[in-house]
PDB file of N, CA and C in Angstrom:
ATOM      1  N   UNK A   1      82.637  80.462  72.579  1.00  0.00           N
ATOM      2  CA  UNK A   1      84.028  80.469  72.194  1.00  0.00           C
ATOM      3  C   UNK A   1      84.820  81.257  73.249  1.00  0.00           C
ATOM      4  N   UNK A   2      86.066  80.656  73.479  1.00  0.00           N
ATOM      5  CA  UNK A   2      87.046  81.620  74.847  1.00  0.00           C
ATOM      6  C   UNK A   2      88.132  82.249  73.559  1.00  0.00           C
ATOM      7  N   UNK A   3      87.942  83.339  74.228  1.00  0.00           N
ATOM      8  CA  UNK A   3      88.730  84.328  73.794  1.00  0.00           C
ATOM      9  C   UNK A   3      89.905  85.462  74.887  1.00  0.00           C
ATOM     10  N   UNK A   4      90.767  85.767  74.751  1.00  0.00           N
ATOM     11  CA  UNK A   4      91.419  86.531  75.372  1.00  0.00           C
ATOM     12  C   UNK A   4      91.060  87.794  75.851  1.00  0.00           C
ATOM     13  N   UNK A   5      90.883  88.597  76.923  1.00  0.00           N
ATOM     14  CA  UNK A   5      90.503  89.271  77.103  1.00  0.00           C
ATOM     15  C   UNK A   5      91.433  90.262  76.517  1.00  0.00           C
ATOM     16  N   UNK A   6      91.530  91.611  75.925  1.00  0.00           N
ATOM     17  CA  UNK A   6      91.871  92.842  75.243  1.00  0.00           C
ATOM     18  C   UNK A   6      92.547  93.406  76.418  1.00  0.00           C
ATOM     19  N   UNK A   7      92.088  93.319  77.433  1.00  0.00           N
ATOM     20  CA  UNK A   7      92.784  94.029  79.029  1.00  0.00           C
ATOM     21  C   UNK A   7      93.811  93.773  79.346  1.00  0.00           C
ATOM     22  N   UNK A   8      93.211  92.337  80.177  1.00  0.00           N
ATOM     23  CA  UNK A   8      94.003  91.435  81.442  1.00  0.00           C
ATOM     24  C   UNK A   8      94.837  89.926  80.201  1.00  0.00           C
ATOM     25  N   UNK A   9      94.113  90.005  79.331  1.00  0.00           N
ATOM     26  CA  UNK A   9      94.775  88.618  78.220  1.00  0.00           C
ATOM     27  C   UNK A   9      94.173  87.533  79.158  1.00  0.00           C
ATOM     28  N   UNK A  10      93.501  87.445  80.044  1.00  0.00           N
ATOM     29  CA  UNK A  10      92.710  86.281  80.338  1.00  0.00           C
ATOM     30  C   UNK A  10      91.577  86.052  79.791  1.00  0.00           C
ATOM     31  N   UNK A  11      91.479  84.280  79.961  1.00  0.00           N
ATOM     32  CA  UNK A  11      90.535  83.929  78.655  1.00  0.00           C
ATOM     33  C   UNK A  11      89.200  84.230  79.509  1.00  0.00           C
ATOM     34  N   UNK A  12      88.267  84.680  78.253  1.00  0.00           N
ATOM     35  CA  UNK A  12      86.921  84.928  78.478  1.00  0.00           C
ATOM     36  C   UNK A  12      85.826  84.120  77.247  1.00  0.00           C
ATOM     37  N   UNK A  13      84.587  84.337  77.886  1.00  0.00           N
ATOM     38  CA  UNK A  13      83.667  83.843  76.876  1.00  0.00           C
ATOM     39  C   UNK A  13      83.625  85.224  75.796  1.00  0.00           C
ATOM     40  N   UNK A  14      83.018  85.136  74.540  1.00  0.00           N
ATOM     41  CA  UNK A  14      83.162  85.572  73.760  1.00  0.00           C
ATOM     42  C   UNK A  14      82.061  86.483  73.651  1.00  0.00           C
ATOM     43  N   UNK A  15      80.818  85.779  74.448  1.00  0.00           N
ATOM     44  CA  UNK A  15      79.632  86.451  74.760  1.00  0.00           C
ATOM     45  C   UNK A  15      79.590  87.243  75.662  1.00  0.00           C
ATOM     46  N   UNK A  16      80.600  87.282  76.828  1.00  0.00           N
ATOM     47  CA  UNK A  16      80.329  88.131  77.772  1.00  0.00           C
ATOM     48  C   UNK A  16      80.668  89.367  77.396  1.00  0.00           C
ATOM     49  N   UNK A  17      79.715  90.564  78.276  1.00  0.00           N
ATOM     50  CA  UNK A  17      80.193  91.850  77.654  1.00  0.00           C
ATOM     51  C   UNK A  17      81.288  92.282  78.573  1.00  0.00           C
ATOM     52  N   UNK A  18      81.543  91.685  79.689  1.00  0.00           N
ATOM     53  CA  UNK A  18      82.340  92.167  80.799  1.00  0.00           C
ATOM     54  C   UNK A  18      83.052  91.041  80.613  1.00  0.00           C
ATOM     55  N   UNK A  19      84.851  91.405  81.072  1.00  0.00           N
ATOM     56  CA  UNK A  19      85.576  90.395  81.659  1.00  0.00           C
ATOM     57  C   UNK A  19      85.497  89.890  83.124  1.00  0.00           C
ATOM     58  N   UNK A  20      85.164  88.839  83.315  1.00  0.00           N
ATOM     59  CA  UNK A  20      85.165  88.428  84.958  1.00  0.00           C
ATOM     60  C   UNK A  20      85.938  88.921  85.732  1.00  0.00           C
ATOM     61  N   UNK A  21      87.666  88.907  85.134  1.00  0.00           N
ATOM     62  CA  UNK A  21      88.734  89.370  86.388  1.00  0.00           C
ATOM     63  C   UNK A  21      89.247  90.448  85.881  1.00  0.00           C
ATOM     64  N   UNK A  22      88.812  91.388  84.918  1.00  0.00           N
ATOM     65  CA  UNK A  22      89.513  93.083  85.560  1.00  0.00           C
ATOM     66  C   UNK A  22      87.965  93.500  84.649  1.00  0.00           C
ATOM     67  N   UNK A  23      87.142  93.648  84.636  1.00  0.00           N
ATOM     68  CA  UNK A  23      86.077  94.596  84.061  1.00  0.00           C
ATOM     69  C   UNK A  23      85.759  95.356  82.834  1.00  0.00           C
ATOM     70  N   UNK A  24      87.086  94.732  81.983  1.00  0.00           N
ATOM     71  CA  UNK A  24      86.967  95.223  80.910  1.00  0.00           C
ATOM     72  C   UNK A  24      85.364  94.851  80.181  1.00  0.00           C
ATOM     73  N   UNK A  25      85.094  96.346  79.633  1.00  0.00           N
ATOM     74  CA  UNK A  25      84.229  96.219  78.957  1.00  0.00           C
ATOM     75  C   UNK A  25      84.070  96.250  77.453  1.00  0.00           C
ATOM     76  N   UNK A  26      83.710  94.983  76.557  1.00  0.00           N
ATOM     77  CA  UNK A  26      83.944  94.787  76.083  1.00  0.00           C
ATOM     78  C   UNK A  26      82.909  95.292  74.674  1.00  0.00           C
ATOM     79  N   UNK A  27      81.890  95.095  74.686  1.00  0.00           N
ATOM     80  CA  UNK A  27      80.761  95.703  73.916  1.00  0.00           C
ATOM     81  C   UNK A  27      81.651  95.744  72.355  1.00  0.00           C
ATOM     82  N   UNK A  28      81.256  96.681  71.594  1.00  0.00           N
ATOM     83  CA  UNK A  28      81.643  96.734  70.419  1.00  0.00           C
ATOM     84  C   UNK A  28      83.137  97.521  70.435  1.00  0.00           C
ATOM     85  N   UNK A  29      84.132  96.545  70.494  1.00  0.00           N
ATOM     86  CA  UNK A  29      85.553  96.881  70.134  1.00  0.00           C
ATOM     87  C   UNK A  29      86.301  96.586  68.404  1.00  0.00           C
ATOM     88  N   UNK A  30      86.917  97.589  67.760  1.00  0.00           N
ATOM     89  CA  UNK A  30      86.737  97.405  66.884  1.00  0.00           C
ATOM     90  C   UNK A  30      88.689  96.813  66.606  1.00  0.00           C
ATOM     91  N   UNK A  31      88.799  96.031  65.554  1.00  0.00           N
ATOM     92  CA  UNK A  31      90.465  95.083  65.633  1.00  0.00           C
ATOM     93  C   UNK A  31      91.324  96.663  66.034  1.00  0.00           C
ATOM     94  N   UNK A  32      90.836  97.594  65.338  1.00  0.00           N
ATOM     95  CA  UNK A  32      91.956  98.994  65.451  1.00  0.00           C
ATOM     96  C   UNK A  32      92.277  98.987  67.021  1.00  0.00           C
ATOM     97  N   UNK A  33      91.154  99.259  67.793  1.00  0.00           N
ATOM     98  CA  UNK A  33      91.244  99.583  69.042  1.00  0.00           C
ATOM     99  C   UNK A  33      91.697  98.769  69.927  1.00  0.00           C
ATOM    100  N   UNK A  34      91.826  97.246  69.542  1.00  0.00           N
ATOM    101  CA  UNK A  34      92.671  95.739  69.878  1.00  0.00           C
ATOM    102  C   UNK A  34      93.697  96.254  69.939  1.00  0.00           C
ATOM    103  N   UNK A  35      94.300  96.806  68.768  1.00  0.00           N
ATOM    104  CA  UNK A  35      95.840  96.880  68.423  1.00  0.00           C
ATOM    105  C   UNK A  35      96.491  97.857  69.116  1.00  0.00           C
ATOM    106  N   UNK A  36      95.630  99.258  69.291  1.00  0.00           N
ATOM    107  CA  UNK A  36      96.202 100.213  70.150  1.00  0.00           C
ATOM    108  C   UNK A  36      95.726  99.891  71.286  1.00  0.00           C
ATOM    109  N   UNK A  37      95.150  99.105  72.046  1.00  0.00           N
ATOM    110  CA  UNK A  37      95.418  98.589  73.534  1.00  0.00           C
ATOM    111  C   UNK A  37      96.441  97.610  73.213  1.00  0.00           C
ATOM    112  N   UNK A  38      96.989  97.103  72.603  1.00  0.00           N
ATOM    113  CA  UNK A  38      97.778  96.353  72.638  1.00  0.00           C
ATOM    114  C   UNK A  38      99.303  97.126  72.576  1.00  0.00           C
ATOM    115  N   UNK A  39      99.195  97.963  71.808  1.00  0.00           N
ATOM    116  CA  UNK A  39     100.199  98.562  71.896  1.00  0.00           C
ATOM    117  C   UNK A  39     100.443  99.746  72.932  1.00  0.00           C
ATOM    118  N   UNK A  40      99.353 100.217  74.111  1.00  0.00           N
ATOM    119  CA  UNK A  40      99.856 100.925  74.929  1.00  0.00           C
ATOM    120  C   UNK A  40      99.791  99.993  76.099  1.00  0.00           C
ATOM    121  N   UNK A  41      99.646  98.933  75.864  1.00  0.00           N
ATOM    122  CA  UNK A  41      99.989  97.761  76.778  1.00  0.00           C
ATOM    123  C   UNK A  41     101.623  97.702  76.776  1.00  0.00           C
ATOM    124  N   UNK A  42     101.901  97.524  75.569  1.00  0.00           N
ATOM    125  CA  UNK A  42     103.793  97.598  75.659  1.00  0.00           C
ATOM    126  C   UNK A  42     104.149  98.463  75.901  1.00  0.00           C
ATOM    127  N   UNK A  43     103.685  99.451  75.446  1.00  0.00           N
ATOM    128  CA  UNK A  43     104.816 100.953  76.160  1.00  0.00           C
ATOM    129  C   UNK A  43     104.505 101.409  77.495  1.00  0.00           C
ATOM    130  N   UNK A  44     103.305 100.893  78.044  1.00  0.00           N
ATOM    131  CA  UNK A  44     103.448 100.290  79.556  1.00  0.00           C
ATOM    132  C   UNK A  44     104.602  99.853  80.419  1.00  0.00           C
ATOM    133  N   UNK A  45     105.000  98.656  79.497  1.00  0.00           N
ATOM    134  CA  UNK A  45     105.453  97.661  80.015  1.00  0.00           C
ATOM    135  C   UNK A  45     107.374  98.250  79.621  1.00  0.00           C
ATOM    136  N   UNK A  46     107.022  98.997  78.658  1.00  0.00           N
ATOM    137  CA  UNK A  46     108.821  99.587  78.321  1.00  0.00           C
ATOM    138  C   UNK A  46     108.746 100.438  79.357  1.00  0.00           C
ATOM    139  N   UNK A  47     107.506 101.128  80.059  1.00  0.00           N
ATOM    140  CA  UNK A  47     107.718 102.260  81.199  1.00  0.00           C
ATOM    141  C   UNK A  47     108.343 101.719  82.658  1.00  0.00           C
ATOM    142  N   UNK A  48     107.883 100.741  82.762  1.00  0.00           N
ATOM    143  CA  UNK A  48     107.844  99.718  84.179  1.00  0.00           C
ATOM    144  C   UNK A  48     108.898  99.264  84.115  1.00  0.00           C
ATOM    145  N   UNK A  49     109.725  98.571  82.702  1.00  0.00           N
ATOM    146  CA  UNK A  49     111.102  98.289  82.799  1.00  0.00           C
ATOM    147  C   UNK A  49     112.290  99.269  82.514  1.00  0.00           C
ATOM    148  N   UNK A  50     111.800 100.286  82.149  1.00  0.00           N
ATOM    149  CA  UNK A  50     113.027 101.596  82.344  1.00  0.00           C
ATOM    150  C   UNK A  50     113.197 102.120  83.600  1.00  0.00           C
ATOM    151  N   UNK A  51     112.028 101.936  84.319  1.00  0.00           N
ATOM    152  CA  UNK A  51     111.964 101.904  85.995  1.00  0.00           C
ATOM    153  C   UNK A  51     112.915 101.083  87.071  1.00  0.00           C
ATOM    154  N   UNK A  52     112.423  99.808  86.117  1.00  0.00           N
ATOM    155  CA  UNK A  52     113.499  98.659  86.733  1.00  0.00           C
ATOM    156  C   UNK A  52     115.056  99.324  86.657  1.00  0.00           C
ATOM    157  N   UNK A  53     115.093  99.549  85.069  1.00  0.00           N
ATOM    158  CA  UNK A  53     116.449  99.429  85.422  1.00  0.00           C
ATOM    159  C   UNK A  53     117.149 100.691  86.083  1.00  0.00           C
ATOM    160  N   UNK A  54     116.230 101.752  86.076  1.00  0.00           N
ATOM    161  CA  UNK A  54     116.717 102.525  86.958  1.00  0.00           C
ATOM    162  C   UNK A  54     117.145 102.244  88.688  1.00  0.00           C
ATOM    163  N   UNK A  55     116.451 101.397  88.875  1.00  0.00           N
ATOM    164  CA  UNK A  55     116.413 100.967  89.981  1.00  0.00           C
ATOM    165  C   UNK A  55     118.310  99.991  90.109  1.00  0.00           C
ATOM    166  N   UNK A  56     117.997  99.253  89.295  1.00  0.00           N
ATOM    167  CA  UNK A  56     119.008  98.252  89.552  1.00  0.00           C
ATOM    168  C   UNK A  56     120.280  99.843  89.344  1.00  0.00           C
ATOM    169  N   UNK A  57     120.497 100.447  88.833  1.00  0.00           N
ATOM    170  CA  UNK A  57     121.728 101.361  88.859  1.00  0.00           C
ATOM    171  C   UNK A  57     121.931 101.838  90.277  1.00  0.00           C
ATOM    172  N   UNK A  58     120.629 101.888  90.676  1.00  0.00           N
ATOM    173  CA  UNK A  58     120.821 102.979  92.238  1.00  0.00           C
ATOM    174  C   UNK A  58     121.112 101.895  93.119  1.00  0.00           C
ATOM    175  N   UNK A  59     121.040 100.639  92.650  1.00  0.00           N
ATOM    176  CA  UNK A  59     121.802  99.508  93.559  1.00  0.00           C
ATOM    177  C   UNK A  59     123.105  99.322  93.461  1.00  0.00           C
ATOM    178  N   UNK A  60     123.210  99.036  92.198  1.00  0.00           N
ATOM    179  CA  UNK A  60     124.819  99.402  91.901  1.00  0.00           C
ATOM    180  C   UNK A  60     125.417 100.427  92.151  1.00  0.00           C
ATOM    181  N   UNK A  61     125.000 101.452  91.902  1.00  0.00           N
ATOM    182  CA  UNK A  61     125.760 102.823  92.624  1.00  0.00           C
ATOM    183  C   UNK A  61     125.932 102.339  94.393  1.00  0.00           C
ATOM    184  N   UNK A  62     124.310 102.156  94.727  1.00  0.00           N
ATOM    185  CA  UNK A  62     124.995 102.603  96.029  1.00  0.00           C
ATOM    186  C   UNK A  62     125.491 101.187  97.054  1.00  0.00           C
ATOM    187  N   UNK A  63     125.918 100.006  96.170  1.00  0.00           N
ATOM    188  CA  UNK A  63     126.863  99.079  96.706  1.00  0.00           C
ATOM    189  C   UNK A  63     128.110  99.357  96.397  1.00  0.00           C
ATOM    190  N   UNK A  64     128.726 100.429  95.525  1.00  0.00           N
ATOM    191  CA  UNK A  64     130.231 100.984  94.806  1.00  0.00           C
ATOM    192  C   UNK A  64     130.065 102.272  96.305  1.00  0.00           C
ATOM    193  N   UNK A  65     129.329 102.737  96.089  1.00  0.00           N
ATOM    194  CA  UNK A  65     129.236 103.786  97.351  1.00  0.00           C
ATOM    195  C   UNK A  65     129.883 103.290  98.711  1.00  0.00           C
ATOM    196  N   UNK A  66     128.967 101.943  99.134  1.00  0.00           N
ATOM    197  CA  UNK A  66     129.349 101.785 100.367  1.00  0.00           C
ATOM    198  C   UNK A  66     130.504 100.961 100.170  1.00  0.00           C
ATOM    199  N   UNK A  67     130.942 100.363  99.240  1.00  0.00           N
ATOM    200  CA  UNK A  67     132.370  99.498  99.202  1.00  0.00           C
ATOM    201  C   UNK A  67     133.540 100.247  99.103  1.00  0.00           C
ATOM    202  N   UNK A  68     133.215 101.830  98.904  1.00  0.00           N
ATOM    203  CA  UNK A  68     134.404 102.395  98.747  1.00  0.00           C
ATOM    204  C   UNK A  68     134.224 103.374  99.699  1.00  0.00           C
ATOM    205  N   UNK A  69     133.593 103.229 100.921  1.00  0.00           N
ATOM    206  CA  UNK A  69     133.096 104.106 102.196  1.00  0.00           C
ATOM    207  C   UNK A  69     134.091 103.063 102.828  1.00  0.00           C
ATOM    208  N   UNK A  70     133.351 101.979 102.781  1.00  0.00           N
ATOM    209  CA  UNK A  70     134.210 100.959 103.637  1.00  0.00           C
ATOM    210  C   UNK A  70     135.876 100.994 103.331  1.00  0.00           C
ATOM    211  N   UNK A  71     136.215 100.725 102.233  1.00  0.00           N
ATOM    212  CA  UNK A  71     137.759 100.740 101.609  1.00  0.00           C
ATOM    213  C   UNK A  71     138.566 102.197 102.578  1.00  0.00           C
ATOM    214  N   UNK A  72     137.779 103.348 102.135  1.00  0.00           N
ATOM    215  CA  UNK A  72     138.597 104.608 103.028  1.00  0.00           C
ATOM    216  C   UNK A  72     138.632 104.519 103.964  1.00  0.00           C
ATOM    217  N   UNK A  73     137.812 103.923 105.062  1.00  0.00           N
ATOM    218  CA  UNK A  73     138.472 103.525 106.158  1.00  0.00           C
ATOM    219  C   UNK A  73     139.327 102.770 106.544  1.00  0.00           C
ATOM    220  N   UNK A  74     140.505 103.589 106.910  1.00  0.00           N
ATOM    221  CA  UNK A  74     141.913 102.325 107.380  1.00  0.00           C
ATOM    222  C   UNK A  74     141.697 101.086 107.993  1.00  0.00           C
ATOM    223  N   UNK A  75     140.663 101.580 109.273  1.00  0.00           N
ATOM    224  CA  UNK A  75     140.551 100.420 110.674  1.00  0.00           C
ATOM    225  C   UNK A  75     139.678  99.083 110.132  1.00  0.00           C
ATOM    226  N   UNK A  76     139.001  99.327 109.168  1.00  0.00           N
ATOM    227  CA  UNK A  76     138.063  98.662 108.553  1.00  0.00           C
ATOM    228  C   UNK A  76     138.090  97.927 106.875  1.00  0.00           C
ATOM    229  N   UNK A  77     137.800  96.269 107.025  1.00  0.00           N
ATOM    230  CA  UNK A  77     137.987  95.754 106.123  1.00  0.00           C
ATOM    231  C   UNK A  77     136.837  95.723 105.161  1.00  0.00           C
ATOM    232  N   UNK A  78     136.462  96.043 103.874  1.00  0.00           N
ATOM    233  CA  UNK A  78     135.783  96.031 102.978  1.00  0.00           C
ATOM    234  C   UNK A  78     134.643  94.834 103.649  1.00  0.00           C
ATOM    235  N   UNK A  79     133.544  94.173 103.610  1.00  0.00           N
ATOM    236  CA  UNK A  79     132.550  93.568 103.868  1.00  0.00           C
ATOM    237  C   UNK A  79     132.273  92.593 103.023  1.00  0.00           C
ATOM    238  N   UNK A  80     131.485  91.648 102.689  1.00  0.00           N
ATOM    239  CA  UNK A  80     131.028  91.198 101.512  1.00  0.00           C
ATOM    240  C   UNK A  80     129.302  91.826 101.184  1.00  0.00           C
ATOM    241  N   UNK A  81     128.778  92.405 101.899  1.00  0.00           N
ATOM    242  CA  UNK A  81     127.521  93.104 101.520  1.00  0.00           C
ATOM    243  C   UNK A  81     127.284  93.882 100.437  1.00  0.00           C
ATOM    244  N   UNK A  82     128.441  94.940 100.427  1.00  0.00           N
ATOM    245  CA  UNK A  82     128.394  96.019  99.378  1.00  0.00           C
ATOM    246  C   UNK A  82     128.880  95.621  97.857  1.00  0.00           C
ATOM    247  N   UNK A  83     129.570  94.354  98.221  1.00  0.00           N
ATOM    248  CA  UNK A  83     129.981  93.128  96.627  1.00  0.00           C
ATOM    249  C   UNK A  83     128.720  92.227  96.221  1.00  0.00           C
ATOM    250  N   UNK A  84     128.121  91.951  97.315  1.00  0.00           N
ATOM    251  CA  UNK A  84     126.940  91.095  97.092  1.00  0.00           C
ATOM    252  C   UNK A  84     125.727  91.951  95.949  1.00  0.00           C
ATOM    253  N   UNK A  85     125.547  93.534  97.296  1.00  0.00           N
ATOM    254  CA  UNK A  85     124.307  94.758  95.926  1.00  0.00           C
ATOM    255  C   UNK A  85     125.058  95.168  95.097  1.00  0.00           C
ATOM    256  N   UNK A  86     126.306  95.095  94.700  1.00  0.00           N
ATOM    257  CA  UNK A  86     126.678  95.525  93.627  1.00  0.00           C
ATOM    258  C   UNK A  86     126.422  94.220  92.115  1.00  0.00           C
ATOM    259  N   UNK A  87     126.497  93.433  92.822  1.00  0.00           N
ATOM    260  CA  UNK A  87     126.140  91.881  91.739  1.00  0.00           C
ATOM    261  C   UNK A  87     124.695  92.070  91.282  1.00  0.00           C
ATOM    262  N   UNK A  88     123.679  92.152  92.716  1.00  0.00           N
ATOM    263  CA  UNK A  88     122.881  92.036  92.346  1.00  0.00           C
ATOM    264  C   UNK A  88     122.184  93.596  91.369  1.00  0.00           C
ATOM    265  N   UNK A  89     122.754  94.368  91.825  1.00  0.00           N
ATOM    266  CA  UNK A  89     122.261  95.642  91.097  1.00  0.00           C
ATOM    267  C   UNK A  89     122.749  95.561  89.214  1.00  0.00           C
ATOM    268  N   UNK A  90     123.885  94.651  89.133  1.00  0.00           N
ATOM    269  CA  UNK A  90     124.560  94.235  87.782  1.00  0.00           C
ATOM    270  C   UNK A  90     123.458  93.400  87.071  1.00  0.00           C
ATOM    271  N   UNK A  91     123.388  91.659  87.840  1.00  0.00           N
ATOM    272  CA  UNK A  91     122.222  91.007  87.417  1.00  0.00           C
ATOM    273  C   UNK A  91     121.053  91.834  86.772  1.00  0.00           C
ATOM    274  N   UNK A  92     120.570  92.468  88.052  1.00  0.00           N
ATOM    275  CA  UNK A  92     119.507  93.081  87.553  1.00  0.00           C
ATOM    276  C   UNK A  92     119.457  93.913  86.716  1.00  0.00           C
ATOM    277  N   UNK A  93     120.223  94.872  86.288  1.00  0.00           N
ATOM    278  CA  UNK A  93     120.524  95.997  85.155  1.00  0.00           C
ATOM    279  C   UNK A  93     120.198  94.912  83.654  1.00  0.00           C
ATOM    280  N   UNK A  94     121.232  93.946  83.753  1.00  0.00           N
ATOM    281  CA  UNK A  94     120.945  93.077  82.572  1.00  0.00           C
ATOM    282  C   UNK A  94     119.917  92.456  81.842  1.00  0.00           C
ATOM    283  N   UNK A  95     119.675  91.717  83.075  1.00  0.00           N
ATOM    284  CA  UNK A  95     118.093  91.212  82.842  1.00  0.00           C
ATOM    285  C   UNK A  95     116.949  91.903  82.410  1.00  0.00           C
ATOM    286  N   UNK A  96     116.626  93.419  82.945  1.00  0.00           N
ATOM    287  CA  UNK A  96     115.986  94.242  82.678  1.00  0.00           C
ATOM    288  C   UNK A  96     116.404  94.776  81.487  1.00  0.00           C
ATOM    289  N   UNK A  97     117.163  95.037  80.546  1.00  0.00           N
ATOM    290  CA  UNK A  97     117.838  95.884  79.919  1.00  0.00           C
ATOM    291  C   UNK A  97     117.278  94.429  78.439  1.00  0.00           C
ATOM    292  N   UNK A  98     117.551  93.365  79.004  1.00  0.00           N
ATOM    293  CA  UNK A  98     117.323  92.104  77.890  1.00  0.00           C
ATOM    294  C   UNK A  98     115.661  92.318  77.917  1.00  0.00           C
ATOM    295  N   UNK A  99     115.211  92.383  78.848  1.00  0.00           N
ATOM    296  CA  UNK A  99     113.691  92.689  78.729  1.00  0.00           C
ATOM    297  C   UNK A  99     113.278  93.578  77.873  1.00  0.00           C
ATOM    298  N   UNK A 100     113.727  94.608  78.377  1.00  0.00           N
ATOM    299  CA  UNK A 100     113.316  96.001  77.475  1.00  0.00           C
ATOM    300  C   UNK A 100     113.542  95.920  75.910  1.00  0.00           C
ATOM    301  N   UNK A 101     114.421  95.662  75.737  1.00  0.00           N
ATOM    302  CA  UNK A 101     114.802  95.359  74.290  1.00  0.00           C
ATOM    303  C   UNK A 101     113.852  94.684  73.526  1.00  0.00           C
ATOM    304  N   UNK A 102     113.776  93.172  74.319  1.00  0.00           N
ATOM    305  CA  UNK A 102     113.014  92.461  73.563  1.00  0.00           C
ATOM    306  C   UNK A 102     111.362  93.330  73.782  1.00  0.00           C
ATOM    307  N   UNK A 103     111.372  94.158  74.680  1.00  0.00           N
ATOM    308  CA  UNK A 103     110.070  94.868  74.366  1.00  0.00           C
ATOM    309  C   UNK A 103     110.049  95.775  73.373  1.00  0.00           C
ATOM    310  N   UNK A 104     110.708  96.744  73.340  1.00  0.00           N
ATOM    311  CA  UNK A 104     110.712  97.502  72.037  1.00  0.00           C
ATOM    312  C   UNK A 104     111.219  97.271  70.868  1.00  0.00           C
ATOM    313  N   UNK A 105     111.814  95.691  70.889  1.00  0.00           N
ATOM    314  CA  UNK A 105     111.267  95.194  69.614  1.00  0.00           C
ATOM    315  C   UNK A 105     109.540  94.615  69.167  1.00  0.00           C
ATOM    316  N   UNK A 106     109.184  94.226  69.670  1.00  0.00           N
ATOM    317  CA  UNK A 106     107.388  93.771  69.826  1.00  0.00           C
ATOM    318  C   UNK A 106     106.769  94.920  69.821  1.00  0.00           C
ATOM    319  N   UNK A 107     107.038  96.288  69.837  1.00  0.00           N
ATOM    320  CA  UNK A 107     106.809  97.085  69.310  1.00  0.00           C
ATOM    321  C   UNK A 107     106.714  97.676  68.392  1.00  0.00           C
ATOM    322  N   UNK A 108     108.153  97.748  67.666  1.00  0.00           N
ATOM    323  CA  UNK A 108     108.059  97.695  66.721  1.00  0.00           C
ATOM    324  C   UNK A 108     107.395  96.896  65.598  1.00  0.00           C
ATOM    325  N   UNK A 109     107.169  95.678  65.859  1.00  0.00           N
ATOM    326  CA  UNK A 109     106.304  95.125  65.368  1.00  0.00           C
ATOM    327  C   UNK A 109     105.082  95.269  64.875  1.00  0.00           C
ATOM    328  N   UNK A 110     104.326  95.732  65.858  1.00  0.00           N
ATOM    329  CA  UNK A 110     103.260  95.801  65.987  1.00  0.00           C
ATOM    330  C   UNK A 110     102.918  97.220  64.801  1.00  0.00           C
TER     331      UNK A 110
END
């Protein structure tokens, strides 16, 4: 029977005691210990996307940074670069932020 691996979520035989592609060892796991790898699998994954979106802010900040570096200079016309990382630092805030959510709801779940 293929079953999901508890680790990696790739399918495995049911007999094997090892997963082929990350090493999980599988031996006698009991449903409890399923559930709490499963669940520090998500708060993993809420860690990695609070990361993200930290990230996407320091894009947005520092495309408002350089668009208004550029603006104080008289001789010099604003760019489209610093409008471009500011979009994308927006996009990305969102997207990540829709992620997260829907992660710590599946958390709650669980």
């Amino acid at each position: 029977m293929i079953v999901n691996c508890p680790q990696c979520r790739k399918p495995m035989s049911s007999k094997a005691p090892l997963c082929p592609n990350c090493g999980f060892e599988r031996g006698e796991v009991s449903e409890e210990q399923l559930e709490e790898l499963g669940r520090r699998r998500l708060r993993d994954r809420i860690y990695r996307l609070k990361m993200g979106s930290y990230a996407a802010i320091s894009l947005l900040l520092a495309g408002a940074g350089w668009y208004f570096y550029q603006a104080s200079q008289l001789e010099l016309r604003p760019t489209v670069g610093p409008l471009c990382l500011v979009a994308v630092g927006a996009v990305a805030y969102v997207v990540v932020r829709a992620l997260l959510f829907k992660s710590k709801r599946e958390l709650k779940k669980t």
